[in-house]
Protein backbone atom coordinates (compact mmCIF):
# COMPACT_ATOMS: atom_id res chain seq x y z
CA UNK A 1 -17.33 14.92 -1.24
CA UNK A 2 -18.24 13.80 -4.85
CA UNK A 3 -21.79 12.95 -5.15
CA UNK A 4 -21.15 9.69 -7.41
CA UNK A 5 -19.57 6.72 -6.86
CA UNK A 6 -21.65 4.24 -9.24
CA UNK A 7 -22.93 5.10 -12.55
CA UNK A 8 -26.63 4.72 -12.69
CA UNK A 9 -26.70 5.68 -16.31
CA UNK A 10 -24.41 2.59 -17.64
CA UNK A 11 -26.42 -0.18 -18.62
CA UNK A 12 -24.17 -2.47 -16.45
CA UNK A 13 -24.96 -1.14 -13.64
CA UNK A 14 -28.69 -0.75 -14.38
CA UNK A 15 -29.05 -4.91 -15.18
CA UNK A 16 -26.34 -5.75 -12.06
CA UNK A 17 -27.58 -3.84 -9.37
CA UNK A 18 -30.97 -5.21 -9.18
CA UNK A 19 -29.43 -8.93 -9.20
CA UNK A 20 -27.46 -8.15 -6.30
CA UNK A 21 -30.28 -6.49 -4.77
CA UNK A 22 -32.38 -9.40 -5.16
CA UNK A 23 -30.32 -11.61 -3.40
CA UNK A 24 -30.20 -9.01 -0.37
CA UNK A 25 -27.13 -7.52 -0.69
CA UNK A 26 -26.75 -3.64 -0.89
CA UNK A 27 -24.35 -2.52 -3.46
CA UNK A 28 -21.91 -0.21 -2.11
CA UNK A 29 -20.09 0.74 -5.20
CA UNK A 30 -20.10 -0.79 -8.86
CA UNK A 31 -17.39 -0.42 -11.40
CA UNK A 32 -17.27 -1.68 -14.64
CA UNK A 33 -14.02 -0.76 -16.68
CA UNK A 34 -13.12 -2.36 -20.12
CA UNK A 35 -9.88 -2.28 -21.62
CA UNK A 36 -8.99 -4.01 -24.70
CA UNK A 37 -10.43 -7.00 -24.81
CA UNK A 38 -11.05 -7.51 -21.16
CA UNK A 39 -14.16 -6.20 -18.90
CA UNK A 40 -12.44 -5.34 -15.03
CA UNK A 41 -15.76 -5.44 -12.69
CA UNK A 42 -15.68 -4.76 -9.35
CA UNK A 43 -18.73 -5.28 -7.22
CA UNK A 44 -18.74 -3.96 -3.19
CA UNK A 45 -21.66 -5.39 -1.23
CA UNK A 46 -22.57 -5.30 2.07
CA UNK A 47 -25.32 -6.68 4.65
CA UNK A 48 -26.46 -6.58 8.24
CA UNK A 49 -24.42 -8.72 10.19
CA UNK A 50 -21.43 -8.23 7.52
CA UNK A 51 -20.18 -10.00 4.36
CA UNK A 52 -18.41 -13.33 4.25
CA UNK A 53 -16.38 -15.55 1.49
CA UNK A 54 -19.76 -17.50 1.00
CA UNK A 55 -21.75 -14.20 0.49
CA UNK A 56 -18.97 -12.80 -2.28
CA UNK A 57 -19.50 -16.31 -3.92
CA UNK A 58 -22.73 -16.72 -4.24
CA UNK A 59 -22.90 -12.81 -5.84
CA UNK A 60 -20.37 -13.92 -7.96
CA UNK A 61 -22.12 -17.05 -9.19
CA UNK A 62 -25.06 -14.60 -9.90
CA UNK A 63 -23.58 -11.90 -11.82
CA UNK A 64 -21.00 -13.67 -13.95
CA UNK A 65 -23.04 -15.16 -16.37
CA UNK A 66 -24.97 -12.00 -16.99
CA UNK A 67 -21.93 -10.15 -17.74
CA UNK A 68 -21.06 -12.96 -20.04
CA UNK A 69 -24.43 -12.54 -21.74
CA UNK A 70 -24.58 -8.53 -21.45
CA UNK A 71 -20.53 -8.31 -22.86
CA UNK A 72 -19.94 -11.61 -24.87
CA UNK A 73 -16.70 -11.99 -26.98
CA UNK A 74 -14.87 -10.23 -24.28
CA UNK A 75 -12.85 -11.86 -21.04
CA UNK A 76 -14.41 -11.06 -17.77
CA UNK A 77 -12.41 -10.30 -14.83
CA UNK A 78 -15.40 -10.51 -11.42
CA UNK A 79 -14.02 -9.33 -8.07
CA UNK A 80 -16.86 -9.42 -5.09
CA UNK A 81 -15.98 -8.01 -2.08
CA UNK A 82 -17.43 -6.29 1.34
CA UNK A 83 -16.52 -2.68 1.61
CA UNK A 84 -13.73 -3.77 4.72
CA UNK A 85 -14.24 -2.08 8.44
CA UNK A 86 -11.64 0.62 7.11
CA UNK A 87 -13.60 1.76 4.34
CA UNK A 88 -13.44 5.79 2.95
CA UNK A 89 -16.38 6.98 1.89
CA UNK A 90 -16.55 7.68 -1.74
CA UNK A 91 -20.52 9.23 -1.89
CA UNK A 92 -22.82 10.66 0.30
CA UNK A 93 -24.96 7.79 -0.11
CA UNK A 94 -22.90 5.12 1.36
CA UNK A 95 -24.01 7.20 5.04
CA UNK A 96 -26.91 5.80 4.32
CA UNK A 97 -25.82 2.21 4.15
CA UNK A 98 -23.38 2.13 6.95
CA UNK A 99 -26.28 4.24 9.07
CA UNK A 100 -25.53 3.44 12.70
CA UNK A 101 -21.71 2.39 11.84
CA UNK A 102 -18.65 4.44 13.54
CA UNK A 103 -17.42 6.56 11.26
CA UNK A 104 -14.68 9.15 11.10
CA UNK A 105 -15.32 12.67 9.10
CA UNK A 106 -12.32 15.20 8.19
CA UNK A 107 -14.39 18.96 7.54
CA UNK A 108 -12.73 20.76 4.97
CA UNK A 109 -10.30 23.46 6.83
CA UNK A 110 -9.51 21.07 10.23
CA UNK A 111 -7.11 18.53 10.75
CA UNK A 112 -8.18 16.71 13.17
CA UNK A 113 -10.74 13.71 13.20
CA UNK A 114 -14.16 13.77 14.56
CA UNK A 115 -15.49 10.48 15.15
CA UNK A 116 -18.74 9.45 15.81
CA UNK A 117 -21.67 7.22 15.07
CA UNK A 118 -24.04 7.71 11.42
CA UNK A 119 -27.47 8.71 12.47
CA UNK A 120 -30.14 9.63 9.96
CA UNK A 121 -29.09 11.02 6.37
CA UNK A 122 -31.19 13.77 4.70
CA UNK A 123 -30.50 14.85 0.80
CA UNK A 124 -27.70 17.30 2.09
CA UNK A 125 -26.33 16.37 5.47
CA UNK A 126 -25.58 13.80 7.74
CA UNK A 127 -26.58 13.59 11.45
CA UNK A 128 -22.96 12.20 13.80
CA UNK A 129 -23.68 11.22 16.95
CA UNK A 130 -20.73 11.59 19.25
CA UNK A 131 -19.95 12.68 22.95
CA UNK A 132 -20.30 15.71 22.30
CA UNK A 133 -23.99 15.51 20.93
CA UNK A 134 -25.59 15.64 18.10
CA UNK A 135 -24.22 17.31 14.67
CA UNK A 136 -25.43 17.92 11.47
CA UNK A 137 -22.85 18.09 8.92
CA UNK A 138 -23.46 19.31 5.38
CA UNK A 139 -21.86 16.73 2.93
CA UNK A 140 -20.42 20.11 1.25
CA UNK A 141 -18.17 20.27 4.28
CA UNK A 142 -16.51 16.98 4.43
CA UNK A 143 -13.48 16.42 3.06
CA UNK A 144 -12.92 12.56 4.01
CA UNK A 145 -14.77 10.11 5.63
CA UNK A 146 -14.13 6.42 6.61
CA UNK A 147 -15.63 3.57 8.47
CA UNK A 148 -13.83 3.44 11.89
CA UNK A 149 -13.91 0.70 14.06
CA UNK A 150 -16.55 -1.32 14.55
């Protein structure tokens, strides 16, 4: 599983993250892609008790005129959004966020499923917490992972 989803070293991310922060969001993943003449951001955010229109709003609000400011002359397209119930995992850190959250982990070399709840998250592994028990699974070994129903 790739270790980065958001790139902590672009200044982007390093002046929009803490504003979304701030207003008590968690930032899932943040992508910032120019092209031409146009900046393509994409912001997912999530809280306890979910993320509505209002919430992806009032983000919105927040942010845009920062990445007018940070990226002027350029057109700014701003999409806010929660990560969905169906999300796949794109970095160990989002198990983490979605800690207590179904989830459902492909291991590299198996094809089926497991499915279980996130428990607690160390540097290296995860902790599922199924039927069967317990498991720690090394992030080295999964080959997918998604949010399964809630």
């Amino acid at each position: 599983m790739d270790a980065q989803s958001n790139d902590t070293s672009d200044p982007l991310y390093n002046e929009i993250a803490p504003v979304i922060r701030g207003l008590g969001y968690t930032v899932v993943e943040l992508k910032c892609r120019q092209r031409q003449k146009t900046l393509h951001a994409v912001a997912i955010i999530h809280k306890d008790g979910g993320v509505g229109l209002e919430d992806c709003t009032g983000v919105h609000k927040a942010i845009y005129p920062r990445l007018e400011v940070l990226r002027s002359g350029v057109d700014i397209n701003l999409e806010v959004s929660s990560p969905g119930i169906y999300r796949k995992f794109k970095s160990p850190r989002e198990f983490a966020i979605f800690k207590g959250y179904g989830v459902k982990i492909l291991l590299d070399g198996e094809s089926e499923w497991q499915k279980g709840t996130i428990g607690d998250v160390a540097k290296n592994a995860v902790c599922i917490m199924s039927e069967r028990g317990n498991e720690n699974i090394d992030f080295s070994r999964i080959r997918k992972a998604k949010l399964d129903d809630p």
